[in-house]
Protein backbone atom coordinates (compact mmCIF):
# COMPACT_ATOMS: atom_id res chain seq x y z
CA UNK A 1 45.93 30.82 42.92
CA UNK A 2 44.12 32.55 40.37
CA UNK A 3 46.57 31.54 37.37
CA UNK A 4 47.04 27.97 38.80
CA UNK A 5 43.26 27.87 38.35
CA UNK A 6 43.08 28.86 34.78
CA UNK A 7 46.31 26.99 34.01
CA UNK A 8 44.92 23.49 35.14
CA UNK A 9 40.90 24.47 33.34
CA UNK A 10 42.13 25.87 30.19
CA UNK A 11 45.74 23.90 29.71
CA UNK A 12 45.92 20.81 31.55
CA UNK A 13 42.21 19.52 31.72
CA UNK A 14 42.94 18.24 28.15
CA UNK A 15 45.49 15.54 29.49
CA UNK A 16 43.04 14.78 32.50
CA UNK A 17 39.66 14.13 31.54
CA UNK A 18 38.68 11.11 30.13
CA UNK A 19 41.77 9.35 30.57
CA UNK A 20 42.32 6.39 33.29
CA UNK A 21 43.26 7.39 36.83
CA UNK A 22 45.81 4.67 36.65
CA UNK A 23 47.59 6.68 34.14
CA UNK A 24 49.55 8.77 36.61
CA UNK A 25 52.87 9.04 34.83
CA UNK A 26 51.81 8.51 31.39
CA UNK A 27 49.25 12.07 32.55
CA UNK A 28 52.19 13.60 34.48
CA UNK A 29 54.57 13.22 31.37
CA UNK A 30 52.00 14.97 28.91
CA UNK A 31 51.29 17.68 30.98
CA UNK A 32 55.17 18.48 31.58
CA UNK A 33 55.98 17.95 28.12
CA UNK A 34 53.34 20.43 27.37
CA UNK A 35 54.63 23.28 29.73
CA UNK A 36 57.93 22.62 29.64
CA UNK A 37 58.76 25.28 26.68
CA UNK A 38 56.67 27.87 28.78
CA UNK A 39 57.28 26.91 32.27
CA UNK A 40 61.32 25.55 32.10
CA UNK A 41 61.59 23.00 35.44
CA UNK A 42 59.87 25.30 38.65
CA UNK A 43 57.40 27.53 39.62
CA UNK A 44 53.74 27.85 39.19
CA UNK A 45 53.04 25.40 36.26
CA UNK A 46 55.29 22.63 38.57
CA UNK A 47 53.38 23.98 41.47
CA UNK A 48 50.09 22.98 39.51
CA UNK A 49 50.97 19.93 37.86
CA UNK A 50 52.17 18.70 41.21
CA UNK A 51 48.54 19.16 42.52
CA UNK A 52 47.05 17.27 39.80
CA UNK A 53 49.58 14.86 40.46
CA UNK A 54 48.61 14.44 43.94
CA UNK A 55 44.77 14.30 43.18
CA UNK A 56 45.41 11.65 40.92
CA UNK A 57 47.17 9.52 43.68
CA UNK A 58 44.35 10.46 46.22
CA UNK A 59 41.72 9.63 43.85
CA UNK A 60 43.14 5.90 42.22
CA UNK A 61 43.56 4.77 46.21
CA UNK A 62 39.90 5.47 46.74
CA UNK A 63 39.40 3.57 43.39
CA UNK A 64 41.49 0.97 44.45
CA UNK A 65 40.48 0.93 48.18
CA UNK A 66 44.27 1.67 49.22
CA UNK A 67 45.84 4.40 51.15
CA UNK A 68 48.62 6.04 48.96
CA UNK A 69 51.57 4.91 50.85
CA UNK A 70 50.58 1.35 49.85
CA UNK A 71 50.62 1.90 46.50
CA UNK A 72 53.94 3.47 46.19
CA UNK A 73 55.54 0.42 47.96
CA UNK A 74 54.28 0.20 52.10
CA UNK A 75 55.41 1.61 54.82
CA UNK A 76 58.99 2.30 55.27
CA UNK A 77 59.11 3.58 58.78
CA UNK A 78 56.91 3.52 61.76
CA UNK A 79 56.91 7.36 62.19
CA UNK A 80 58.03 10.68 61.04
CA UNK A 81 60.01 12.99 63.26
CA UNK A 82 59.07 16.77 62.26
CA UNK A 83 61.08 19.53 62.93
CA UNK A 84 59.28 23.30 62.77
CA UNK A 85 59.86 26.40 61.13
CA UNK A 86 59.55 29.84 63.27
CA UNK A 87 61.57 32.05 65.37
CA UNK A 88 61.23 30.61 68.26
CA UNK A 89 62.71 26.70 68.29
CA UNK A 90 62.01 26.41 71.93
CA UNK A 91 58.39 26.68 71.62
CA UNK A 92 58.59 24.05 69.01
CA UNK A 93 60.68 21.45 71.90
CA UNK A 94 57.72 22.36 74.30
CA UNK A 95 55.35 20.93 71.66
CA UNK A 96 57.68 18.11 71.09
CA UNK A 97 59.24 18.71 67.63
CA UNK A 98 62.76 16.93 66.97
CA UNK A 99 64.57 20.46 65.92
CA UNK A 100 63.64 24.06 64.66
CA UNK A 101 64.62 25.56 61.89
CA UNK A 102 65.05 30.25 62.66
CA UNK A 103 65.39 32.96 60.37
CA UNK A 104 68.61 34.14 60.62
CA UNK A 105 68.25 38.14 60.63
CA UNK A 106 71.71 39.59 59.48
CA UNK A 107 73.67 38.54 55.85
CA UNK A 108 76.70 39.76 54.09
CA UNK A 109 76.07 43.41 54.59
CA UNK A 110 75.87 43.41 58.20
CA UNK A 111 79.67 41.95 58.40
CA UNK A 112 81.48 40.64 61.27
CA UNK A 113 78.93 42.11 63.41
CA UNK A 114 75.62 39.81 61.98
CA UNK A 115 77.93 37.18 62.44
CA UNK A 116 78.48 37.85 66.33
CA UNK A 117 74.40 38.19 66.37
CA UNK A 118 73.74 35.21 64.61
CA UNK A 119 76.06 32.98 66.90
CA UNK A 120 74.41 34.73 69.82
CA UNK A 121 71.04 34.10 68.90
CA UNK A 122 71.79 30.71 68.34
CA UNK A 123 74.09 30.38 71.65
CA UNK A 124 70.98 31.64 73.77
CA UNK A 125 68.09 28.99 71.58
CA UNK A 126 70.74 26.39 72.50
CA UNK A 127 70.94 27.11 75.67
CA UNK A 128 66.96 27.28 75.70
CA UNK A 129 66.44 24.09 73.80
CA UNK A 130 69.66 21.86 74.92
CA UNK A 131 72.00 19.65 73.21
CA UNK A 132 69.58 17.26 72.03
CA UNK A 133 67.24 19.33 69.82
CA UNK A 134 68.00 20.08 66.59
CA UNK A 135 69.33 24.03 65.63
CA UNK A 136 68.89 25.01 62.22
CA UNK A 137 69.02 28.41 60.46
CA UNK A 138 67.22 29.89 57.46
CA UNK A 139 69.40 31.98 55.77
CA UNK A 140 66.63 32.78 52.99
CA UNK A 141 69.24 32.65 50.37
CA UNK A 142 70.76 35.81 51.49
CA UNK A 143 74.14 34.56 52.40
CA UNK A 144 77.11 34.50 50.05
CA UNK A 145 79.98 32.41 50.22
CA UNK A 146 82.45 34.41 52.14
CA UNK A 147 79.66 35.31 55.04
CA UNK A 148 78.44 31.33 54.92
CA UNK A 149 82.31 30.13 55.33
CA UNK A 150 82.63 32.49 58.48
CA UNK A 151 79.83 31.90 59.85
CA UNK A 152 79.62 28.25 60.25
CA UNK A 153 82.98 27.52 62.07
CA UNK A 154 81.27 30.28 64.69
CA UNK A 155 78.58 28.25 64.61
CA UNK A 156 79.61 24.82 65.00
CA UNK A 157 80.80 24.54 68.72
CA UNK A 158 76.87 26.18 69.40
């Protein structure tokens, strides 16, 4: 937080202040071009410009007297269906989420074996949570190919 603090007072403030709040690309554009040497395409300096770049939305509806979503084109749906992140995707059903997303708790270097405790963990949320609630596993990026491309067949049927 600290460096996303100094990076938008002492970097970015130059392409900010004074300029119209209207300007949302044209001030998005600057910034990245000025970061991108330093930053590449990710991480804290996107994190940051990103917040600018929603402040400046925020901040031209109440100019304009317009929520955001009408200024980027209107509605396009009625609602949003959310799934939830957490161990336990049957607690998010009870509080009426579409789906939940678990942390899968075994990878490549557990073997055949993670793979038999994944598809059991995921045989007893199913059963807990029923066919018409979304199952979905976070694999944190710790699954290569070969584990992935056993483990989903195993997982399918579930």
């Amino acid at each position: 937080m600290k460096w996303a603090v100094l990076l938008s007072k002492n970097i970015l403030t130059v392409f900010i202040e004074g300029k119209c709040v209207s300007d949302i690309k044209l001030i998005h554009d600057q910034m990245l071009s000025a970061t991108l040497y330093y930053s590449g395409s990710g991480g804290l300096v996107m994190n940051t410009i990103s917040c600018v770049d929603l402040a400046l939305w925020d901040l031209f509806g109440k100019v304009v007297g317009l929520p955001v979503y009408k200024l980027l084109g209107g509605a396009v749906r009625d609602e949003i269906q959310f799934y939830a992140t957490g161990a336990r995707p049957d607690l998010a059903k009870e509080m009426g989420f579409i789906g939940g997303k678990m942390p899968t708790h075994w990878g490549p270097h557990d073997g055949d074996a993670g793979i038999r405790k994944d598809a059991a963990m995921v045989a007893d949320m199913r059963e807990k949570c029923g066919e018409d609630f979304w199952l979905m596993l976070d694999c944190w990026m710790s699954q290569d190919v070969n584990y992935a491309t056993k483990t989903g067949p195993r997982l399918r049927a579930l």
